[in-house]
N, C-alpha and C. Protein backbone atom coordinates (compact mmCIF):
# COMPACT_ATOMS: atom_id res chain seq x y z
N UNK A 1 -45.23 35.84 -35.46
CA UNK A 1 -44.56 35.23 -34.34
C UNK A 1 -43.37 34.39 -34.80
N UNK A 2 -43.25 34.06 -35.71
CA UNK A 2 -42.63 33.04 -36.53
C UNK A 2 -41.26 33.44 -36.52
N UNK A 3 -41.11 34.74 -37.19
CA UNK A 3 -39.93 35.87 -37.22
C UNK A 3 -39.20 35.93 -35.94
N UNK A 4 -40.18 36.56 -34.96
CA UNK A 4 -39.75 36.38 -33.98
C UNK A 4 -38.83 35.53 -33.03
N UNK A 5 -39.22 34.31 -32.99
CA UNK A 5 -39.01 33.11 -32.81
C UNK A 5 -37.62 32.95 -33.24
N UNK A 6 -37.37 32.98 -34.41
CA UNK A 6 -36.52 32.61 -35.28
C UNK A 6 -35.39 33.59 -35.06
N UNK A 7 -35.80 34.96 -34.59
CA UNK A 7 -34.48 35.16 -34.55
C UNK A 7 -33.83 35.36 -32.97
N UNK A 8 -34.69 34.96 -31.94
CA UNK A 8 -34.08 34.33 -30.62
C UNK A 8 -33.12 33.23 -30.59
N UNK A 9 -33.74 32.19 -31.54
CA UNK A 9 -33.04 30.57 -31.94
C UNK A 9 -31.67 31.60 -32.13
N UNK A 10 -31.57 32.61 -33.39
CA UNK A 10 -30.28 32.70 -33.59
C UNK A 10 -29.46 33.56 -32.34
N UNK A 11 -30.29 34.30 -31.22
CA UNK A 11 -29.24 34.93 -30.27
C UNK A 11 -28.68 33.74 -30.02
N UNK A 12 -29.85 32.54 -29.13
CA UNK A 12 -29.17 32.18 -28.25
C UNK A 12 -28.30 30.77 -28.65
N UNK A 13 -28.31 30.62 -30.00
CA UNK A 13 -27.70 29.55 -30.79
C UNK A 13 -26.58 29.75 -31.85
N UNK A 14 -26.10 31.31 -31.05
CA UNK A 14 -25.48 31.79 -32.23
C UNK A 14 -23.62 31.02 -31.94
N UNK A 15 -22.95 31.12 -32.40
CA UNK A 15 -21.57 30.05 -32.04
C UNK A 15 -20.66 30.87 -31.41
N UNK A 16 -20.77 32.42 -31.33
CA UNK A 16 -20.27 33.46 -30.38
C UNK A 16 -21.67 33.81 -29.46
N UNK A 17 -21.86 32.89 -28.17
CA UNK A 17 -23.17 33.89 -28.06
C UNK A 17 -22.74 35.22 -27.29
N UNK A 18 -23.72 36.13 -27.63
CA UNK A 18 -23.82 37.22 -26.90
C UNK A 18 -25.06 37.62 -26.02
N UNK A 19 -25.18 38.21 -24.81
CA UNK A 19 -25.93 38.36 -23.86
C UNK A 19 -27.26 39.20 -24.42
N UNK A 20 -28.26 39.53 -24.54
CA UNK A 20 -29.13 40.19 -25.02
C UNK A 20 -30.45 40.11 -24.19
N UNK A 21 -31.34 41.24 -24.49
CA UNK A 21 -32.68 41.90 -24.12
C UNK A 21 -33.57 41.55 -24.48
N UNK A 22 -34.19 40.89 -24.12
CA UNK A 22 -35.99 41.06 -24.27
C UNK A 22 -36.78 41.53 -23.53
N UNK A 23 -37.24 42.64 -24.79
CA UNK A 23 -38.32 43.33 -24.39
C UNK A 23 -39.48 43.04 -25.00
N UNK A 24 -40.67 43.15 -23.78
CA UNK A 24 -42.24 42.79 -24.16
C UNK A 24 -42.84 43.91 -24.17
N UNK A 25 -44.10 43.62 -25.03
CA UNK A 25 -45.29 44.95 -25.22
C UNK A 25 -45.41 45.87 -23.83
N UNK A 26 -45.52 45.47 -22.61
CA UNK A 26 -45.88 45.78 -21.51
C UNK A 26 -44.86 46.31 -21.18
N UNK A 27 -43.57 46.75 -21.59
CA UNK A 27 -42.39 47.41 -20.88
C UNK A 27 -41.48 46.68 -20.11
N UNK A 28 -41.60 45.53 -19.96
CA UNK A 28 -40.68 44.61 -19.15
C UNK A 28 -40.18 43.99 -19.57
N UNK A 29 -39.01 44.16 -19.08
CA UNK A 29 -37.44 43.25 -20.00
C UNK A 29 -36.93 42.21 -18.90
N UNK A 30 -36.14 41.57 -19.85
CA UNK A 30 -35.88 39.80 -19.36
C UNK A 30 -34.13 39.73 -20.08
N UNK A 31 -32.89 40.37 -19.36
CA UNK A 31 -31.78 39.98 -19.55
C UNK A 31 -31.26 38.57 -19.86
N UNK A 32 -30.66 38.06 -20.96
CA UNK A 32 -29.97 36.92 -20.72
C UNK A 32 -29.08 36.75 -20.98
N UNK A 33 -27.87 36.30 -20.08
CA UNK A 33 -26.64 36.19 -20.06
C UNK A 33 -25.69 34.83 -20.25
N UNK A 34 -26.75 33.78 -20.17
CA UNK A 34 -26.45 32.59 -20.50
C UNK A 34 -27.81 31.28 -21.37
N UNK A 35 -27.15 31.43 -22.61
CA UNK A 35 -28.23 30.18 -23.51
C UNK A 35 -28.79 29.24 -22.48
N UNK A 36 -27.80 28.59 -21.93
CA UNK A 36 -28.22 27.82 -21.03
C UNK A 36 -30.07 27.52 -20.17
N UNK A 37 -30.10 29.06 -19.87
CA UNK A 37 -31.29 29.47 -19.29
C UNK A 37 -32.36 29.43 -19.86
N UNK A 38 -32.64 29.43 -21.43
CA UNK A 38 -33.79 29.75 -22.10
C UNK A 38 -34.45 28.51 -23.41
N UNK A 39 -35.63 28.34 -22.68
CA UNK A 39 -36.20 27.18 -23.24
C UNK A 39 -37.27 27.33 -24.29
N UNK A 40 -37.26 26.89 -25.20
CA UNK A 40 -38.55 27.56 -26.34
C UNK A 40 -39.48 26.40 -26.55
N UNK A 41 -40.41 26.57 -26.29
CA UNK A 41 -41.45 25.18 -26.75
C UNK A 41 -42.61 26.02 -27.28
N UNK A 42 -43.69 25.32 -28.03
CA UNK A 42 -44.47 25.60 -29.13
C UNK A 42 -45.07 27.20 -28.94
N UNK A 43 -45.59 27.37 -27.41
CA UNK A 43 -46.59 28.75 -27.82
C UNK A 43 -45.56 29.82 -26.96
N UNK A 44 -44.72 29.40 -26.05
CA UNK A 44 -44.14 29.97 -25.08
C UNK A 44 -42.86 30.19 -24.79
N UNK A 45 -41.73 30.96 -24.52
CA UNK A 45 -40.35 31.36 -23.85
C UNK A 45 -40.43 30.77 -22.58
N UNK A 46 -39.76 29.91 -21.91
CA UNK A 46 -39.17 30.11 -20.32
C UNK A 46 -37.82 31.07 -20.39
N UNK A 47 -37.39 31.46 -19.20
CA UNK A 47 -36.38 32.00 -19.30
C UNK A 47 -36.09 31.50 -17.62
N UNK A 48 -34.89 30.91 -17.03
CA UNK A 48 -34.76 30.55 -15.84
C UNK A 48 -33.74 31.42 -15.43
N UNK A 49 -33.10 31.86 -13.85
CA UNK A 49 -32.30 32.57 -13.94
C UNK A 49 -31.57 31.50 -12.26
N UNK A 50 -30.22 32.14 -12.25
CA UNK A 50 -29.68 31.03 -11.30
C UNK A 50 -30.26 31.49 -9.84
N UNK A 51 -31.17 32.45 -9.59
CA UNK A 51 -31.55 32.44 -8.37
C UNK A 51 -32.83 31.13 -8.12
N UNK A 52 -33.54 30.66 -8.80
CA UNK A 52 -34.19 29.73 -8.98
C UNK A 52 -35.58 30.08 -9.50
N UNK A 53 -35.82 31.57 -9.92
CA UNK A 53 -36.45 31.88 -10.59
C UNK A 53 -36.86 31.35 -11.69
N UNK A 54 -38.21 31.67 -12.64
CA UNK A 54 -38.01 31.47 -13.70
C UNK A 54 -39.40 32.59 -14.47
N UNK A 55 -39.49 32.56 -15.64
CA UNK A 55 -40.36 33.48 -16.35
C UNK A 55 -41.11 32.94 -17.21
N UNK A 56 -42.26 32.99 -17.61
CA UNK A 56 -42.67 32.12 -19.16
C UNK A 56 -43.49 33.56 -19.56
N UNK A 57 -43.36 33.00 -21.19
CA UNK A 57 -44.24 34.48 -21.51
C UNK A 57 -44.48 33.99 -23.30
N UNK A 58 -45.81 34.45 -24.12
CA UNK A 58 -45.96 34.19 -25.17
C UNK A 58 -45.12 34.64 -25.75
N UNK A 59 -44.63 34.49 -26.98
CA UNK A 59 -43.81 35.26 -27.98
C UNK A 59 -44.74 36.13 -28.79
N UNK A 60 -46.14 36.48 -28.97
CA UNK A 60 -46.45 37.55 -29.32
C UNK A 60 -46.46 38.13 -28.26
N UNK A 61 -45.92 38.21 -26.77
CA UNK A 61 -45.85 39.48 -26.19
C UNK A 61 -44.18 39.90 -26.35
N UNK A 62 -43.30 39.83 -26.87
CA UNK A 62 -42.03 39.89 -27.28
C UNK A 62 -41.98 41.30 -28.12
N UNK A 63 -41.63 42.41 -27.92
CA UNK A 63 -41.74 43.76 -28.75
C UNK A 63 -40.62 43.90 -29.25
N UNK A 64 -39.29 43.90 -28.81
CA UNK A 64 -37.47 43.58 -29.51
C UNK A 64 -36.91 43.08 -29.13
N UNK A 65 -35.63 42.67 -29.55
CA UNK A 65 -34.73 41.59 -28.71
C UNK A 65 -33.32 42.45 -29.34
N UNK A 66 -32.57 42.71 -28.34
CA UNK A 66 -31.57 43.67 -28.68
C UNK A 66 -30.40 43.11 -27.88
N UNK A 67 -29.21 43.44 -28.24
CA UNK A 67 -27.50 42.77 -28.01
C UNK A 67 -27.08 43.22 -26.67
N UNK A 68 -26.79 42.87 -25.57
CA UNK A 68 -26.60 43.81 -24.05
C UNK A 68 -24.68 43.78 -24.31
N UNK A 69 -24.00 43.10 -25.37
CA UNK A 69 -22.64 42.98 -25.54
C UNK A 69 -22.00 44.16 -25.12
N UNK A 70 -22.08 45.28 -25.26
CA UNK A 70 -21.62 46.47 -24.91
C UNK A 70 -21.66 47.00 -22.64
N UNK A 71 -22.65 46.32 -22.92
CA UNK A 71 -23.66 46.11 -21.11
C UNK A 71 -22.96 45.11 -20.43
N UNK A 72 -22.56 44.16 -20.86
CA UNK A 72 -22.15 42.92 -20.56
C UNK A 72 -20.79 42.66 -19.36
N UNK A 73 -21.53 42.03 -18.06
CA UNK A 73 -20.47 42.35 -16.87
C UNK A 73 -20.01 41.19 -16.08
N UNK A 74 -20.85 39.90 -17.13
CA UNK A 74 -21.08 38.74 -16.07
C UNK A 74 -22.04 38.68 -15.73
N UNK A 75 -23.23 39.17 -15.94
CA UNK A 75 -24.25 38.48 -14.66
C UNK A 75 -25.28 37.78 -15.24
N UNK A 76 -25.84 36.87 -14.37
CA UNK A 76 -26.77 36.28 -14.60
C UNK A 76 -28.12 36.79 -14.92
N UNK A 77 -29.11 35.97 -15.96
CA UNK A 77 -30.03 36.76 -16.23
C UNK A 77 -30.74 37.72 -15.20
N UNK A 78 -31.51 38.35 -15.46
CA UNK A 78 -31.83 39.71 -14.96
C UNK A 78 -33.35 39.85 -15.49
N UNK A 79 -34.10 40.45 -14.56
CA UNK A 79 -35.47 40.76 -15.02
C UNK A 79 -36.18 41.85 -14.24
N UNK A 80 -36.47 43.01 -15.15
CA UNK A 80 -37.24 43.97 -14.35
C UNK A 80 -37.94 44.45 -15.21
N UNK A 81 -38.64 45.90 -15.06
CA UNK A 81 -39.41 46.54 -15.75
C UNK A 81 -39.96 48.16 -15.43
């Protein structure tokens, strides 16, 4: 989990950020388009989005986390599955 972890810190802390994917074991992905939105505390991810939504989820359910930069249109996080 550790790995994991560690390399979210660097999407969303990176000094160019770029928008990126998370995907969980279960097939459901969690867009984020702004650092702003995503909170990490000890066992868990929030992820908030500007509709007033929000998401929490363990980080061992986290399967990849991939770059949406190419995808990237403006929008606010995004979540489906």
């Amino acid at each position: 989990m550790r790995g994991i972890k560690a390399r979210l810190y660097r999407f969303v802390y990176a000094e160019r950020f770029e928008p990126f994917r998370i995907k969980l074991i279960n097939g459901d992905y969690h867009d984020v388009f702004d650092p702003n939105t995503v909170s990490f505390e000890r066992q868990v991810l929030f992820i908030a989005s500007t509709d007033q939504n929000w998401v929490v989820f363990s980080y061992s359910k986290i399967n990849s986390i991939e770059s949406l930069i190419a995808d990237y249109h403006g929008q606010s996080a995004t979540h489906g599955g």
